[in-house]
PDB file of N, CA and C in Angstrom:
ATOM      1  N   UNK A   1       4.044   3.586  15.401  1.00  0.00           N
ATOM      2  CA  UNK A   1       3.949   2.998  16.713  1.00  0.00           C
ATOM      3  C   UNK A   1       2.493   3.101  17.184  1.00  0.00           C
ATOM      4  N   UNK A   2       2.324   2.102  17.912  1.00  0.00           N
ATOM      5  CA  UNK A   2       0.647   2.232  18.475  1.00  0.00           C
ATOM      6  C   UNK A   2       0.868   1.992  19.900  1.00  0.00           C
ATOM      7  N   UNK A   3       0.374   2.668  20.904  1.00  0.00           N
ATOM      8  CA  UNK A   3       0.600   3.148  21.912  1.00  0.00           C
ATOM      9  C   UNK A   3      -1.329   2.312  22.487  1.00  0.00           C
ATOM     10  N   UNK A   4      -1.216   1.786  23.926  1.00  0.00           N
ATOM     11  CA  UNK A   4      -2.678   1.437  24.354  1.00  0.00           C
ATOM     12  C   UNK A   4      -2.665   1.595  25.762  1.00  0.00           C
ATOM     13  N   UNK A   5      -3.893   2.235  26.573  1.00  0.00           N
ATOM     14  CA  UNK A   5      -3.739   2.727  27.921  1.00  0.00           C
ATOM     15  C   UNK A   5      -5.069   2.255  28.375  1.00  0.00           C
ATOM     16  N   UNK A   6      -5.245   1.730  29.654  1.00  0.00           N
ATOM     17  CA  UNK A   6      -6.659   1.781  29.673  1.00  0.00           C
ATOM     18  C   UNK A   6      -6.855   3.351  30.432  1.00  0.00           C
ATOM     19  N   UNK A   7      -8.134   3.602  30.209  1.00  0.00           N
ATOM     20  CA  UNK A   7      -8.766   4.691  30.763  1.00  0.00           C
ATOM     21  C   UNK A   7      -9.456   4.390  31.761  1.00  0.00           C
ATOM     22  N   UNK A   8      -8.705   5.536  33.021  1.00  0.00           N
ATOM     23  CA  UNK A   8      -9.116   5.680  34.501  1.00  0.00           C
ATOM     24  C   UNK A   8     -10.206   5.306  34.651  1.00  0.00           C
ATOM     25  N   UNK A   9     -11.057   5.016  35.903  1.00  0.00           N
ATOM     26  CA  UNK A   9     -12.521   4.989  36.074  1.00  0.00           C
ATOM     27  C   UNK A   9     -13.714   4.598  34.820  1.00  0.00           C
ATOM     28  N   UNK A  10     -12.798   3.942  33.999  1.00  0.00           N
ATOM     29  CA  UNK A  10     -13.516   3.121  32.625  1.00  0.00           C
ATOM     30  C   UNK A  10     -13.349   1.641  32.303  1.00  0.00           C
ATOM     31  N   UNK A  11     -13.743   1.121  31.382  1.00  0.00           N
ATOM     32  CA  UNK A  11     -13.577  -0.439  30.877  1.00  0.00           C
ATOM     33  C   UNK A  11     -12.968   0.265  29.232  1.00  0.00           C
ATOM     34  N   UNK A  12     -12.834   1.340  28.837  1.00  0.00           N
ATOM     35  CA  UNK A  12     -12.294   1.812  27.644  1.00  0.00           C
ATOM     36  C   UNK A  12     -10.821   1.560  27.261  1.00  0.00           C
ATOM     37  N   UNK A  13     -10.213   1.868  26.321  1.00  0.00           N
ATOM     38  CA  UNK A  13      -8.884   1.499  26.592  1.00  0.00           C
ATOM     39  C   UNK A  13      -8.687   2.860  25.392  1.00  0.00           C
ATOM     40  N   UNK A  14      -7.901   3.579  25.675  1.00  0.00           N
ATOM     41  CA  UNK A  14      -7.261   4.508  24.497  1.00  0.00           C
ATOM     42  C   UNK A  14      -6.105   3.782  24.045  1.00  0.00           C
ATOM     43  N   UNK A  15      -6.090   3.643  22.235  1.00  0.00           N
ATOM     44  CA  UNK A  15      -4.916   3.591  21.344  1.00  0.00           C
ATOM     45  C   UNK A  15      -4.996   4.924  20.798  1.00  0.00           C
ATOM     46  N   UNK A  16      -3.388   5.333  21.151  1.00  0.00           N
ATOM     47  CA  UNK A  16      -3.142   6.429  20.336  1.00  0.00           C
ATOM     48  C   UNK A  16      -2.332   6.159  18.865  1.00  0.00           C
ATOM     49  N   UNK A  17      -2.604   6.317  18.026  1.00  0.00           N
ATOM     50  CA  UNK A  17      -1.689   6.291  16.778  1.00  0.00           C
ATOM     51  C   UNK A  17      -0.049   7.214  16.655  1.00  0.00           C
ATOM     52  N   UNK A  18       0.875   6.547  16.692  1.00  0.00           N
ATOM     53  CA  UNK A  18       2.131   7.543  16.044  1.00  0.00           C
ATOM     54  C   UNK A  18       2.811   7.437  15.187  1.00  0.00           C
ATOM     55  N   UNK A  19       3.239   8.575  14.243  1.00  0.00           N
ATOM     56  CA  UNK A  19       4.172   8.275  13.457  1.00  0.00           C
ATOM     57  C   UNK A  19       5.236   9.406  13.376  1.00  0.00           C
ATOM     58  N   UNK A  20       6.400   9.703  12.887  1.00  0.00           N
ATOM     59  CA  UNK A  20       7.481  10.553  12.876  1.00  0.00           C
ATOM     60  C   UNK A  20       6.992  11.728  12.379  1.00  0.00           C
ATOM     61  N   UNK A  21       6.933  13.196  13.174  1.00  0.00           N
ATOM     62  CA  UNK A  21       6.255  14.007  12.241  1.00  0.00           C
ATOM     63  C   UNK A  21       7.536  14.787  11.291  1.00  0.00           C
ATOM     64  N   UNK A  22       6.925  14.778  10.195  1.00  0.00           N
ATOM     65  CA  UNK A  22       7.772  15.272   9.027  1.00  0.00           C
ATOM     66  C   UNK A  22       7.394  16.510   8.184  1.00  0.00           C
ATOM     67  N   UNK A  23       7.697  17.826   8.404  1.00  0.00           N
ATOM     68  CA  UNK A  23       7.389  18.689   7.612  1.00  0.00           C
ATOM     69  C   UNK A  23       7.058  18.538   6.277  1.00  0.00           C
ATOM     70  N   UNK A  24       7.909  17.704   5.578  1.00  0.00           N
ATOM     71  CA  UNK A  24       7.669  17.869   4.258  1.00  0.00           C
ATOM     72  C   UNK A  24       6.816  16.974   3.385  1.00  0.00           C
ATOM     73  N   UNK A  25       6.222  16.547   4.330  1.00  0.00           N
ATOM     74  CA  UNK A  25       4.973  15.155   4.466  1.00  0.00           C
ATOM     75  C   UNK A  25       3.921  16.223   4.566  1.00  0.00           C
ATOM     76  N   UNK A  26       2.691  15.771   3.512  1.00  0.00           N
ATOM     77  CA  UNK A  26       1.270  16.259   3.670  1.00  0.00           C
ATOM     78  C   UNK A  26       0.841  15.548   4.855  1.00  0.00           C
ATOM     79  N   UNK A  27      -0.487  16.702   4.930  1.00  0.00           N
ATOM     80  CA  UNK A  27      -0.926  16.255   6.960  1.00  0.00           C
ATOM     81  C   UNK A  27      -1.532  15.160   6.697  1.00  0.00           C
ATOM     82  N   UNK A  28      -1.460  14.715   7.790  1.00  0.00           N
ATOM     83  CA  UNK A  28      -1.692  12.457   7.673  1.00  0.00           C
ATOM     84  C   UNK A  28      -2.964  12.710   8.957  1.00  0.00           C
ATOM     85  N   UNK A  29      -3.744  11.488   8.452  1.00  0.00           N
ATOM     86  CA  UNK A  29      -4.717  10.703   8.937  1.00  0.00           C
ATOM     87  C   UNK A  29      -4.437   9.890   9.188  1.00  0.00           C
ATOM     88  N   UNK A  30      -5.645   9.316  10.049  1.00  0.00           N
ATOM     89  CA  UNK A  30      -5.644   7.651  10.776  1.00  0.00           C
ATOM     90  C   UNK A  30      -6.666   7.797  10.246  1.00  0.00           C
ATOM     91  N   UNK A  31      -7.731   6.341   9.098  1.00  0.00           N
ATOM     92  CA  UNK A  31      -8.555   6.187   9.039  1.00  0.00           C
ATOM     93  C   UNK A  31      -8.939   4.726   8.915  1.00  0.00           C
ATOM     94  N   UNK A  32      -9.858   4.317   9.660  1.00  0.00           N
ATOM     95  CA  UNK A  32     -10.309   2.674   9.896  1.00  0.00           C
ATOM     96  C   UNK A  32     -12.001   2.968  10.271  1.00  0.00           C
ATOM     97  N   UNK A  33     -12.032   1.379  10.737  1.00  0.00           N
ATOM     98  CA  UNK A  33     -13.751   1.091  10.916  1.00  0.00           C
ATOM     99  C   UNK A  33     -14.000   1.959  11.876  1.00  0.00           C
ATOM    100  N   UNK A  34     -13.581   2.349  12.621  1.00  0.00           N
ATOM    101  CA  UNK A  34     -13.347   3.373  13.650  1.00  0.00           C
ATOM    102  C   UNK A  34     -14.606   4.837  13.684  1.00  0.00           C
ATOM    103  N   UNK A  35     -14.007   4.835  12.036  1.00  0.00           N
ATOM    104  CA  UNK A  35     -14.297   6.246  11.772  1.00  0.00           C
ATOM    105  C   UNK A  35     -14.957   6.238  10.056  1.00  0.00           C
ATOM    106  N   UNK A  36     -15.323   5.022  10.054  1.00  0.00           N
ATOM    107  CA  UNK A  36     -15.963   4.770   8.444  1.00  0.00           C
ATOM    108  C   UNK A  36     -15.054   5.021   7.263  1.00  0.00           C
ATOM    109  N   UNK A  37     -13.974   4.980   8.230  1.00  0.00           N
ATOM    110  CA  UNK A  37     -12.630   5.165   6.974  1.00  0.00           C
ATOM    111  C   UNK A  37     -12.816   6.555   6.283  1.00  0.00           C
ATOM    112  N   UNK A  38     -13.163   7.954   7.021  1.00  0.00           N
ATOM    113  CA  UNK A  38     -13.551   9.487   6.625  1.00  0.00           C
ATOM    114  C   UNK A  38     -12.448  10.139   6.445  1.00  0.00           C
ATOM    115  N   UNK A  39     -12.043  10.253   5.986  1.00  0.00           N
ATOM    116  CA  UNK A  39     -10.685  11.080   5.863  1.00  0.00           C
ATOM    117  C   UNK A  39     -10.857  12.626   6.472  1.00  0.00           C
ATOM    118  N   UNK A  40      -9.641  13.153   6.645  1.00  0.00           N
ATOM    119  CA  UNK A  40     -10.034  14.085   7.976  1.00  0.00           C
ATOM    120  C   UNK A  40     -10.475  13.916   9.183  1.00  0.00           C
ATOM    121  N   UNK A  41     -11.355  12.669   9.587  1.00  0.00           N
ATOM    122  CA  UNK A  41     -11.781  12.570  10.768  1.00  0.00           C
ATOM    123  C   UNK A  41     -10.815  12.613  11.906  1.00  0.00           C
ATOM    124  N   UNK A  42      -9.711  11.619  11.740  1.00  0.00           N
ATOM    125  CA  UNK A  42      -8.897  11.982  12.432  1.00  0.00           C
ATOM    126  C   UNK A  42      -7.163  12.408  12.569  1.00  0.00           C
ATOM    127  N   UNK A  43      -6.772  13.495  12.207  1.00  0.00           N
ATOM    128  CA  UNK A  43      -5.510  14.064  11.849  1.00  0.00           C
ATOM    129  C   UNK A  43      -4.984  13.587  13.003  1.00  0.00           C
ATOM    130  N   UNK A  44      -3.140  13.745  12.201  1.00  0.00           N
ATOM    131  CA  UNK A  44      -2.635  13.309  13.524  1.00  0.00           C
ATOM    132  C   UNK A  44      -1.825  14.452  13.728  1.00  0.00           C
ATOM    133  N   UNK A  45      -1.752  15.106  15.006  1.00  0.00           N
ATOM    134  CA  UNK A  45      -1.580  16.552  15.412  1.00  0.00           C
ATOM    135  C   UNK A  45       0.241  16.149  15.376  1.00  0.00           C
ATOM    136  N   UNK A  46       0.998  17.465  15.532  1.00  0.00           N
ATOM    137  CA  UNK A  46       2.187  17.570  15.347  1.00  0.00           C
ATOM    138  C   UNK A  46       2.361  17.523  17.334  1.00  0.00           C
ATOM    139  N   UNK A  47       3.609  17.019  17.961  1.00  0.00           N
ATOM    140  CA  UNK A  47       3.781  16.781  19.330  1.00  0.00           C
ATOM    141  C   UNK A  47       5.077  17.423  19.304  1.00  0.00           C
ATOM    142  N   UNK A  48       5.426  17.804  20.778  1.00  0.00           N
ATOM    143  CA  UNK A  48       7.022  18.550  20.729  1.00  0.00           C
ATOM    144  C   UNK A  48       8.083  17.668  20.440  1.00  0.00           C
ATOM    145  N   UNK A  49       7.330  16.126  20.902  1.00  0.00           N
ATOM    146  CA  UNK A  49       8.922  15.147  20.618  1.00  0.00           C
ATOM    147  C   UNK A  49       9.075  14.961  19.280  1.00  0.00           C
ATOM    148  N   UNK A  50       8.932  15.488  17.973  1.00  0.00           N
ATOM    149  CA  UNK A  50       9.111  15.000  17.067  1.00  0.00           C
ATOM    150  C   UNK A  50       8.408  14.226  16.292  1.00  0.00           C
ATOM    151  N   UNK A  51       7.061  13.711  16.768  1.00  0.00           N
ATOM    152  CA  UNK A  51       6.180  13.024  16.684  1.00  0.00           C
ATOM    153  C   UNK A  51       4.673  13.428  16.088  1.00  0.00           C
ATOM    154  N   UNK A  52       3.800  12.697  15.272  1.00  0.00           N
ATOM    155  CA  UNK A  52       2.785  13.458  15.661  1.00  0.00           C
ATOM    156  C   UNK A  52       1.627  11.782  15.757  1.00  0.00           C
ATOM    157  N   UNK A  53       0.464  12.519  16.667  1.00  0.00           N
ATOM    158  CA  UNK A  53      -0.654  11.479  17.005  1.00  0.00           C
ATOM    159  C   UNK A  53      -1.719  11.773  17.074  1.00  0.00           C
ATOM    160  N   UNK A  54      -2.780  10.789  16.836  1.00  0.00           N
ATOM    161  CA  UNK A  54      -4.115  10.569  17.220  1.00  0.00           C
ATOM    162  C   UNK A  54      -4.533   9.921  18.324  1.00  0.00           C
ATOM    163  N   UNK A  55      -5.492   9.924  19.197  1.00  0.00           N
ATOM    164  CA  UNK A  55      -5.856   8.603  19.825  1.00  0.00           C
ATOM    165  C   UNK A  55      -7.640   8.721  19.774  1.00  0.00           C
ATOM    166  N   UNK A  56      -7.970   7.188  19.994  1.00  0.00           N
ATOM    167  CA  UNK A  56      -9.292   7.278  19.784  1.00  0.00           C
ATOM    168  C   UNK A  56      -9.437   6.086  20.829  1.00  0.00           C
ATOM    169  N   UNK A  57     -10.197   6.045  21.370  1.00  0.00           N
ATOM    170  CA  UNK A  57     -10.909   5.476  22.507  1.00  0.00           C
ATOM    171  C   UNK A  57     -12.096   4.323  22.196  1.00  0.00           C
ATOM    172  N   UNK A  58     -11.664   3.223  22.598  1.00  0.00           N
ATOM    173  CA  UNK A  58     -12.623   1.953  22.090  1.00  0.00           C
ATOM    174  C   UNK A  58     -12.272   1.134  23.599  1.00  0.00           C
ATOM    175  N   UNK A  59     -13.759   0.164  23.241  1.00  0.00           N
ATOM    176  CA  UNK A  59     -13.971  -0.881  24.566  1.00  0.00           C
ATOM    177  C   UNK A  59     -13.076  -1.963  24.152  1.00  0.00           C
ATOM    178  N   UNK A  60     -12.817  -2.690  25.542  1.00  0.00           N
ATOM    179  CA  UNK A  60     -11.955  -3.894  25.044  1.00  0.00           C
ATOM    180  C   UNK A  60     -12.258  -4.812  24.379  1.00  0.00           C
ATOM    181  N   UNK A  61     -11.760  -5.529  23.613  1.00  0.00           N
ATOM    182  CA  UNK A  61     -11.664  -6.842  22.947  1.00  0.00           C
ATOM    183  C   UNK A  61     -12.475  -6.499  21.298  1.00  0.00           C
ATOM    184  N   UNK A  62     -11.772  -5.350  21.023  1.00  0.00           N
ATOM    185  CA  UNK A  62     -12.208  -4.885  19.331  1.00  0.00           C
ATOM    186  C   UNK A  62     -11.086  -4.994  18.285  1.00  0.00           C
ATOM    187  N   UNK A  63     -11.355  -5.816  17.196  1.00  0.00           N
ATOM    188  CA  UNK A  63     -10.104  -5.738  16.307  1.00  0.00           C
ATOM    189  C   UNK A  63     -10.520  -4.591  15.580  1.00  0.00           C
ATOM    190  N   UNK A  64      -9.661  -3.603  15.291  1.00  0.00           N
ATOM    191  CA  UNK A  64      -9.853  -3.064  14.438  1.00  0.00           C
ATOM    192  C   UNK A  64      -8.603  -2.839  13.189  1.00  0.00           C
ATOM    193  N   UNK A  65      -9.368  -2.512  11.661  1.00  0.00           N
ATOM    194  CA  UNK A  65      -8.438  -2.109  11.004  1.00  0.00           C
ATOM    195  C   UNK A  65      -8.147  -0.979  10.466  1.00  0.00           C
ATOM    196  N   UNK A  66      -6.836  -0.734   9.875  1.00  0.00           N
ATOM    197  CA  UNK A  66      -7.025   1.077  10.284  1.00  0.00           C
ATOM    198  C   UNK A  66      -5.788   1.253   9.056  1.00  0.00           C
ATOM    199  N   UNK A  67      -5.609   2.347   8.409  1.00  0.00           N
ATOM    200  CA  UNK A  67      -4.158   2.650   7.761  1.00  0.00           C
ATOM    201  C   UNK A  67      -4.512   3.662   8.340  1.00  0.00           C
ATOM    202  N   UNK A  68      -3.254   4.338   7.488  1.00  0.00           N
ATOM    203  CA  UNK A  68      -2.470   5.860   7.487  1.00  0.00           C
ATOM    204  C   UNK A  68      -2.936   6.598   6.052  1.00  0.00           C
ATOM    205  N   UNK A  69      -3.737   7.480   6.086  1.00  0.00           N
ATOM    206  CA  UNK A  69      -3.678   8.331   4.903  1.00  0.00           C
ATOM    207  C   UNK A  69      -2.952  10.353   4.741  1.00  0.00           C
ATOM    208  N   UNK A  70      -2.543  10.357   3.726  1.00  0.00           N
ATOM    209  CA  UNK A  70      -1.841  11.507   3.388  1.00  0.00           C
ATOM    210  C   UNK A  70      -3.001  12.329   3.112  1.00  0.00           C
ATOM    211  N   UNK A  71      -2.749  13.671   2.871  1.00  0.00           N
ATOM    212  CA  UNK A  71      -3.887  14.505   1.979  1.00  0.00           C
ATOM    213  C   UNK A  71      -3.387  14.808   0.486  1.00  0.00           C
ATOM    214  N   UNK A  72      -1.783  14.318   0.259  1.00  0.00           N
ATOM    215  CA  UNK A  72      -1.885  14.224  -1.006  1.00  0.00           C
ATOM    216  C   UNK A  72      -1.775  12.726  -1.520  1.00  0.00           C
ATOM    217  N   UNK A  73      -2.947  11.923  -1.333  1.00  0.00           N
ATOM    218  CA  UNK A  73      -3.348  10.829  -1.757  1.00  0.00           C
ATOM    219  C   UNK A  73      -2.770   9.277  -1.030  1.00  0.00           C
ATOM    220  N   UNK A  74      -1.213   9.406  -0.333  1.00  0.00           N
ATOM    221  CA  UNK A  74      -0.768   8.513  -0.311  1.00  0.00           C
ATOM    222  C   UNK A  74      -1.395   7.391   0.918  1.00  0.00           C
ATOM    223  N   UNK A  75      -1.321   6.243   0.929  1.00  0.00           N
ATOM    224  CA  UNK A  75      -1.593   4.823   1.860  1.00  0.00           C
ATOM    225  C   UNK A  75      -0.679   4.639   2.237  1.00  0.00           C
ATOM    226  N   UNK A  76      -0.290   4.260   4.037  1.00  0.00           N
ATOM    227  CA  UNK A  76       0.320   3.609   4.027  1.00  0.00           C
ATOM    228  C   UNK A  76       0.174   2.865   5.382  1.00  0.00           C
ATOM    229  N   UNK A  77       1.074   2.157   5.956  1.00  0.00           N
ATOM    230  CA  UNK A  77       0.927   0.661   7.279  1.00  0.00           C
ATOM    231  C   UNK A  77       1.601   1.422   8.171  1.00  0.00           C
ATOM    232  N   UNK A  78       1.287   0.750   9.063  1.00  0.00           N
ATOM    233  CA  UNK A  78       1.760   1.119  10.117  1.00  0.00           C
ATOM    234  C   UNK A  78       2.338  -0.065  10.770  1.00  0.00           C
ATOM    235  N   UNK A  79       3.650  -0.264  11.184  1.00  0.00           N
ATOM    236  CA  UNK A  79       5.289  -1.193  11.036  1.00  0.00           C
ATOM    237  C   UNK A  79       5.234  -1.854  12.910  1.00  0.00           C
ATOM    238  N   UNK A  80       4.202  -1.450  13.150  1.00  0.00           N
ATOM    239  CA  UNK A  80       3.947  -2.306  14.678  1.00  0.00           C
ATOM    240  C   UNK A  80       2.738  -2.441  14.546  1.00  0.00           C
ATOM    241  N   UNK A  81       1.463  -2.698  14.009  1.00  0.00           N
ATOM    242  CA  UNK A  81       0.415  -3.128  13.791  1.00  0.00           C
ATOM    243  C   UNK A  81       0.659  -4.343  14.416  1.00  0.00           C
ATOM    244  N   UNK A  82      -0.130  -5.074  14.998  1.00  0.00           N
ATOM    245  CA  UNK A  82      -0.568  -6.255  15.416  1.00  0.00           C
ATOM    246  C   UNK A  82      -0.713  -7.058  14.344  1.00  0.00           C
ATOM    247  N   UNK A  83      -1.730  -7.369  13.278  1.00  0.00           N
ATOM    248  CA  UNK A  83      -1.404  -8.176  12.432  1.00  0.00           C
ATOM    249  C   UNK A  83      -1.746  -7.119  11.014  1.00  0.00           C
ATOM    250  N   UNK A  84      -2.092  -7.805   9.933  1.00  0.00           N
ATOM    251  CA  UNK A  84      -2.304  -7.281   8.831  1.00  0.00           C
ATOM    252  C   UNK A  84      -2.964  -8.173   7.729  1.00  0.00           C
ATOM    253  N   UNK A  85      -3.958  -7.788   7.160  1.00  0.00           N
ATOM    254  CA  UNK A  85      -4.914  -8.542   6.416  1.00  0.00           C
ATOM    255  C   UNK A  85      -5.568  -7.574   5.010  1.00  0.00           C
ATOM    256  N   UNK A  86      -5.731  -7.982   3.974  1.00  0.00           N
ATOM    257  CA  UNK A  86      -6.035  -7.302   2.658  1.00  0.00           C
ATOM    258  C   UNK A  86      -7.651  -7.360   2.654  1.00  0.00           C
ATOM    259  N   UNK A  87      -7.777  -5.788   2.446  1.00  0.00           N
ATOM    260  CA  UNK A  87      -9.221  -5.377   2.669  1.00  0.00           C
ATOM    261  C   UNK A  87      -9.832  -5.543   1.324  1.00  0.00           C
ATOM    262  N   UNK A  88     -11.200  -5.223   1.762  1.00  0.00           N
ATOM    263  CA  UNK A  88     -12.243  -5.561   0.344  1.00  0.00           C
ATOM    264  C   UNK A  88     -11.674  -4.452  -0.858  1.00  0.00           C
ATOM    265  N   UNK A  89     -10.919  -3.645  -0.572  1.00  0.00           N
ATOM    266  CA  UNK A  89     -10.592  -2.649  -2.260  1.00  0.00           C
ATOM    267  C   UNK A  89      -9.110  -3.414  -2.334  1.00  0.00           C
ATOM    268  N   UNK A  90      -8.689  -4.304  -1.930  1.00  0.00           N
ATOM    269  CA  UNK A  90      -7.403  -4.812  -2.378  1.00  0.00           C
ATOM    270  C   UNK A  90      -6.268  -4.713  -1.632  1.00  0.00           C
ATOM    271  N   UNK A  91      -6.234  -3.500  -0.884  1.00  0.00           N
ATOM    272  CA  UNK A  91      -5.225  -3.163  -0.437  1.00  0.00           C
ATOM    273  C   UNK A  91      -5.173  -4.220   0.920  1.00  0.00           C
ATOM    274  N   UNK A  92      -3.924  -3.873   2.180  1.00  0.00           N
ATOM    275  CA  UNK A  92      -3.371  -4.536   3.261  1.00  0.00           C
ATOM    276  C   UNK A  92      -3.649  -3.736   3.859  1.00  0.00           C
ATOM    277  N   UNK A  93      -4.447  -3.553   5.168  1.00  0.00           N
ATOM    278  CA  UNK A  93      -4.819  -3.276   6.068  1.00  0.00           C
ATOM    279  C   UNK A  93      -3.786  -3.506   7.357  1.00  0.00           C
ATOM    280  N   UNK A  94      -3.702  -2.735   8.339  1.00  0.00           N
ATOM    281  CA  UNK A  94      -3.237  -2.910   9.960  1.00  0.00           C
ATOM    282  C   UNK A  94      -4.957  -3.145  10.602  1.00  0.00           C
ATOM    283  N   UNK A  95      -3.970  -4.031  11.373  1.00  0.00           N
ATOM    284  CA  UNK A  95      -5.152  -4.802  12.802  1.00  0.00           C
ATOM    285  C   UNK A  95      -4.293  -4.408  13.911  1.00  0.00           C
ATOM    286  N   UNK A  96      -5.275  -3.444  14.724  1.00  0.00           N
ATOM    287  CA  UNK A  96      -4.937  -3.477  15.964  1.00  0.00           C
ATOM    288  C   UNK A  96      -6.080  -3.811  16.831  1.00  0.00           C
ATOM    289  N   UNK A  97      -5.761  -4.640  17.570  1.00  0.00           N
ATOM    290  CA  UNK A  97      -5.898  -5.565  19.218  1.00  0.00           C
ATOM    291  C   UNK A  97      -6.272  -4.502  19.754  1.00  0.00           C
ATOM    292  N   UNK A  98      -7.583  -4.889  20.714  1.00  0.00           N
ATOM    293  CA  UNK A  98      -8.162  -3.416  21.277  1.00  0.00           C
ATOM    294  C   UNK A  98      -8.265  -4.459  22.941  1.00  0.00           C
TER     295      UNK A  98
END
């Protein structure tokens, strides 16, 4: 799920990233243009609802593209992305609408 708020007393808009948090899942990333696609940069923390998230803070009117990475290797989409388009290493990318 991708979650978007604008921020108080700003022109910023926070998207937070979510996905189901799962114990038996290695700890997951969000990584996109965002963040030079760094792994680790941004974990997505465990939440009390069951959940866990990131959010990162961008100005309006930015596409960005972004997956989901594991720390034991795995890719994957994210199932409410805005659109989706295949990046320069091959793979399918999420676009989210900023």
């Amino acid at each position: 799920m991708i979650k978007r708020e604008n921020v108080k007393k700003t022109n910023q808009v926070k998207v937070t990233f979510i996905q189901p948090y799962d114990e038996t899942k290695a700890r997951t990333y969000v990584l996109g243009d965002f963040n030079d696609w760094t792994p680790k940069a941004n974990p997505l923390i465990k939440r009390s609802n069951g959940t866990a998230s990131a959010s990162v803070t961008f100005d309006p009117g930015q596409r960005i593209r972004f997956r989901y990475y594991t720390e034991d290797g795995e890719w994957f989409n994210d199932e409410s992305a805005d659109a989706y388009e295949v990046g320069e290493h091959g793979a399918e990318n999420c676009i989210v609408e900023v």
